[in-house]
Every structure is written in structure tokens, then in C-alpha cells.
Protein backbone atom coordinates (compact mmCIF):
# COMPACT_ATOMS: atom_id res chain seq x y z
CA UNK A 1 -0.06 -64.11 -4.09
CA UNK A 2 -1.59 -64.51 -7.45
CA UNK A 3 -4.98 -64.28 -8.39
CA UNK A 4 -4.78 -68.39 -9.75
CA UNK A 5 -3.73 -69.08 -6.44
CA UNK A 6 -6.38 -67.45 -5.50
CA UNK A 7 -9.23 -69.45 -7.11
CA UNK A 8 -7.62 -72.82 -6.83
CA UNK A 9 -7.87 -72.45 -3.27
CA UNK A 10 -10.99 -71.02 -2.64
CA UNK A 11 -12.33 -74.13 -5.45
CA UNK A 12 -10.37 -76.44 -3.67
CA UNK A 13 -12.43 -74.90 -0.15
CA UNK A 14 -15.27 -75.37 -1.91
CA UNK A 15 -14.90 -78.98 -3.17
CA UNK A 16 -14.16 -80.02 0.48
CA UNK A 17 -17.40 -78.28 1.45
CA UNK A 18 -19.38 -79.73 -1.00
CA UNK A 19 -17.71 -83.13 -0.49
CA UNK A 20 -18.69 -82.71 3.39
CA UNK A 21 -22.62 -82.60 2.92
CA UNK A 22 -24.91 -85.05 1.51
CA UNK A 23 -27.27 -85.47 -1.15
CA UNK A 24 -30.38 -83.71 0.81
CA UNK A 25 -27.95 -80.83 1.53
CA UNK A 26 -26.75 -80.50 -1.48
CA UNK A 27 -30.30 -80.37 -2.66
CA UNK A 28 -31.30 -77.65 -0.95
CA UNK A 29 -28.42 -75.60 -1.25
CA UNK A 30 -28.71 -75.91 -4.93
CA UNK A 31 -32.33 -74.73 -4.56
CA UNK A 32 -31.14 -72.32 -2.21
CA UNK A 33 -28.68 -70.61 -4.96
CA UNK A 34 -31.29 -70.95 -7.41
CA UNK A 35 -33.45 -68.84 -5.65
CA UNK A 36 -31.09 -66.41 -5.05
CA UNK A 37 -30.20 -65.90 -8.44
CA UNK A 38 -33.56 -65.24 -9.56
CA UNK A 39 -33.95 -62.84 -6.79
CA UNK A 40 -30.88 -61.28 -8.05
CA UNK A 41 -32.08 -61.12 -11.57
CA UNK A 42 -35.22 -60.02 -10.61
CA UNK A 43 -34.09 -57.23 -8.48
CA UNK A 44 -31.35 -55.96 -10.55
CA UNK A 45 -32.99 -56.32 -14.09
CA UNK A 46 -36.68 -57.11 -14.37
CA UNK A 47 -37.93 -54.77 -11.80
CA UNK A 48 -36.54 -52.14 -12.61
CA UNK A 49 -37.30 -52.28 -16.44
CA UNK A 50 -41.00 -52.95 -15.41
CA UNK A 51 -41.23 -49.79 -13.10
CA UNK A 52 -39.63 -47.47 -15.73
CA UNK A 53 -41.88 -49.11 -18.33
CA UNK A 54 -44.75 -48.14 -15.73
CA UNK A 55 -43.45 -44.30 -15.29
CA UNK A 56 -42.59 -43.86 -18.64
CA UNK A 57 -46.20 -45.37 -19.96
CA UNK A 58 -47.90 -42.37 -16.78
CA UNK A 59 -45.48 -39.51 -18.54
CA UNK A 60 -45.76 -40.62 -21.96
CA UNK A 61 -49.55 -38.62 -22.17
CA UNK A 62 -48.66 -35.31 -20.47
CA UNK A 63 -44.99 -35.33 -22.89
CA UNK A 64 -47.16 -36.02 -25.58
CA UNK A 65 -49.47 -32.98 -24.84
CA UNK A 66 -46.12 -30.48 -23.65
CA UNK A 67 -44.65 -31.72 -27.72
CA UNK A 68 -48.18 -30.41 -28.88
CA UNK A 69 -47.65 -27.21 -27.39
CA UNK A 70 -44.38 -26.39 -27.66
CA UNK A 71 -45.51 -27.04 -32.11
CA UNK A 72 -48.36 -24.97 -31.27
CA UNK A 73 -45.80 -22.18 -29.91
CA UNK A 74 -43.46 -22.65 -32.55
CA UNK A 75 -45.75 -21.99 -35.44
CA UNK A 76 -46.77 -19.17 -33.38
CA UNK A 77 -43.53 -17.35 -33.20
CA UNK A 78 -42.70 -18.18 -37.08
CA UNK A 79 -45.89 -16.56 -37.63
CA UNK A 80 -44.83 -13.51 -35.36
CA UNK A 81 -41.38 -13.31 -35.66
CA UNK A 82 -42.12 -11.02 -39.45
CA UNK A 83 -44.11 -8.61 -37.63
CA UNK A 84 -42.45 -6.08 -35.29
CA UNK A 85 -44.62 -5.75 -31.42
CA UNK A 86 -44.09 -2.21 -30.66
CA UNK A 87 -43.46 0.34 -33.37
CA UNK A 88 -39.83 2.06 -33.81
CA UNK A 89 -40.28 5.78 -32.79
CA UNK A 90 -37.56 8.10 -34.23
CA UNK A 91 -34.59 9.30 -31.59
CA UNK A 92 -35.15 12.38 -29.80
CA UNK A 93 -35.17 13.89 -27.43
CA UNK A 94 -38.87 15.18 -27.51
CA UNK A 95 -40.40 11.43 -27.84
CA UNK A 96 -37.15 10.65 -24.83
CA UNK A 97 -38.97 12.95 -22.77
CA UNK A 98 -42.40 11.57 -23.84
CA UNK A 99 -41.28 8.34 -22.78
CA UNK A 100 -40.09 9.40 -19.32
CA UNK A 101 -43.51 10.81 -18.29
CA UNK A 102 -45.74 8.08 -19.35
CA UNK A 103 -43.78 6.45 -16.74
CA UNK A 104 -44.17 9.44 -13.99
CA UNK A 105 -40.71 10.49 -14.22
CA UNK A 106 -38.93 13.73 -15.88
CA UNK A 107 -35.46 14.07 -16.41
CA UNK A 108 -33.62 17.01 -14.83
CA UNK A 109 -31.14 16.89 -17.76
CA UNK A 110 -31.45 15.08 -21.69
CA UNK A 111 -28.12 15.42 -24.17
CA UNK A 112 -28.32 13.85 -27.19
CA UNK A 113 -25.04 13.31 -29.10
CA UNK A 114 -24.90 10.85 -32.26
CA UNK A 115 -26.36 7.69 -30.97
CA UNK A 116 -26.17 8.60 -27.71
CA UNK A 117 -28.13 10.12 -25.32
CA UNK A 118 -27.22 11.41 -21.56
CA UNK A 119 -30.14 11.53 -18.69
CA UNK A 120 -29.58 12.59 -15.32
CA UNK A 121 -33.10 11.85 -13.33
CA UNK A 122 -33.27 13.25 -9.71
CA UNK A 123 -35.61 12.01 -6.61
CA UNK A 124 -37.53 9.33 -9.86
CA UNK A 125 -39.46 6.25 -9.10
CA UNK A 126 -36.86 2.96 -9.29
CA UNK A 127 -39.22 0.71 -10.69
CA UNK A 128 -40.38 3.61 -13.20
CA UNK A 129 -37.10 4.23 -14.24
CA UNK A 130 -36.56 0.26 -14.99
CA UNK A 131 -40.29 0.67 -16.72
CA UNK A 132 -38.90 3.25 -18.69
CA UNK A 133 -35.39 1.77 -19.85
CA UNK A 134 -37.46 -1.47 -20.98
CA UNK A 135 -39.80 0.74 -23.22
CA UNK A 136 -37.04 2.28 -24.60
CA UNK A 137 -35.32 -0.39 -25.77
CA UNK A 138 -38.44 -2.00 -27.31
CA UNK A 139 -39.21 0.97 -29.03
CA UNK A 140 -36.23 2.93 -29.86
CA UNK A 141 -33.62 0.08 -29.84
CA UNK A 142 -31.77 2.16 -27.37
CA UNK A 143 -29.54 0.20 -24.37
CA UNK A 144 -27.98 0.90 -21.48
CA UNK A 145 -24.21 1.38 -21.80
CA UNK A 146 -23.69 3.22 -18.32
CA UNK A 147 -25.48 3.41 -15.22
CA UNK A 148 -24.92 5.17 -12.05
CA UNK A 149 -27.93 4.75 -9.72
CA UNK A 150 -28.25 6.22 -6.05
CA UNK A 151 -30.55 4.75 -3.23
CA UNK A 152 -32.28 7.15 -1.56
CA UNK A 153 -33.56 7.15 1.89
CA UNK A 154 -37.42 6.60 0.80
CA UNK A 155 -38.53 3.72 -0.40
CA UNK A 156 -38.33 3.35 -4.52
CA UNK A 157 -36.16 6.59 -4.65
CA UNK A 158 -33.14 6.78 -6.60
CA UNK A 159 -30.81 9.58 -8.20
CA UNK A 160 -30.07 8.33 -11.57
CA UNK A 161 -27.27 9.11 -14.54
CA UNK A 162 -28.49 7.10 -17.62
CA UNK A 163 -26.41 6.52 -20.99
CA UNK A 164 -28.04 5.22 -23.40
CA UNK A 165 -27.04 3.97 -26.99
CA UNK A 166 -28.90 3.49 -29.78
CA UNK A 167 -27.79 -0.18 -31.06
CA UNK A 168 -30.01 0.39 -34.78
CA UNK A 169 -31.17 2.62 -37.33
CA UNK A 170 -34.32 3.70 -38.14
């Protein structure tokens, strides 16, 4: 079957409905449809263009304030992105070792060789030890390139073997 087919019968269905009631039904099936449709329209367009009109007029403040600040940050990190945060110490392994025990640990074992620099760290704090790699890559643009880290049975206690490489000059 075609779809012309189709729609000629279901108009010809429909004629011999409508044919089949009179005036005061067709009346108020005609009302009936209109009132439909514009609960249709109403549901499926106005309402919900008036409720995002509604939400977006609630957000539009707190957006408005969020643009403000994110201007307010940006101006902020123009005006600090020319100045360094932490000061570049030199590579060694005296100020390596400096490092390590403002952060409670000591190294068993420090090689330094070019840019790169070997720890071994025995019984050491984990969370120290992450304290310390963070410092030292603030402050002597050094990062991890290898990392073999042991659990120990106490809490926080790891064997560690650290390289580090230094990714800039001073």
C-alpha cells in the first residue's frame, strides 16, 4: 500500500464521520480540537519558553557576579604571571639535602650527574617525601623521571629510589 492510499482513505473515514453527526456535534468537536491545539501549543512551546525565561532571569545575577570574578582573577594572574612565586635555588646537592630535612626526611644516598640527580630515602615519611618532590620542582625546576616507592608495614612509611631531572637552567 501507498502512502496516497493511505490518506484518501483515512479522509474518506473521516468525511463519513463528519457526515454522520450534526451541527451541535460538530460544534463541539470543533471546540473540542480547538482546545486541544492550544493545549498543545501551550505545552510544547509557550511554557517552556516562559520557564527558561524564568530560570535564566534567577541565574542571570549569580553568572553575572561568577563573569566579575573570573575578570577579577584574570587581571590577577596577568599581573602575577611576570613575577616568579618561589625563588630558583641553584642544583646541588647541599641545598637537595636542605630541602629533604625541612621536610623531616634525609636521604641515605644523593648522586648528582648532569641534570640529574639519584636519591635513595630509607624508612621516610610518604607524605614528606611527596612534600618534598613538590618543593623541588617549584624551586629547582627539577621532576620526577623515575620512581620506585615501597610500602612499609607502618603507616606513612615507604623505602624510596627518586630520579630526578632538572627540566631548566638557572
Amino acid at each position: 500500500m501507498n502512502l496516497t492510499g493511505i490518506l484518501d482513505r483515512s479522509g474518506q473515514s473521516f468525511s463519513t464521520f463528519w457526515a454522520a453527526r450534526n451541527s451541535r456535534e460538530r460544534t463541539m468537536l470543533m471546540v473540542a480540537a480547538l482546545v486541544v491545539s492550544l493545549g498543545l501549543y501551550y505545552a510544547l512551546l509557550i511554557d517552556p519558553a516562559l520557564t527558561g525565561r524564568q530560570r535564566l532571569n534567577r541565574n542571570l545575577p549569580v553568572l553575572r557576579q561568577q563573569v566579575a570574578q573570573m575578570q577579577a582573577m584574570a587581571k590577577e594572574a596577568t599581573s602575577l604571571s611576570g613575577k616568579s612565586s618561589t625563588p630558583q635555588i641553584p642544583f646541588s646537592k647541599e641545598n637537595i639535602e636542605a630541602a629533604l630535612a625541612r621536610n623531616g626526611l634525609k636521604a641515605q644516598n644523593v648522586m648528582l650527574t648532569g641534570d640529574f640527580a639519584k636519591l635513595q630515602l630509607a624508612a621516610v615519611s610518604f607524605s614528606g617525601t611527596l612534600n618534598w618532590v613538590d618543593e623541588m620542582q617549584r624551586t629547582t625546576l627539577l621532576s620526577v623521571t623515575e620512581a620506585n616507592i615501597v610500602a612499609l608495614t607502618q603507616p606513612d612509611m615507604v623505602n624510596a629510589t627518586i630520579m630526578l631531572h632538572r627540566t631548566g637552567n638557572d
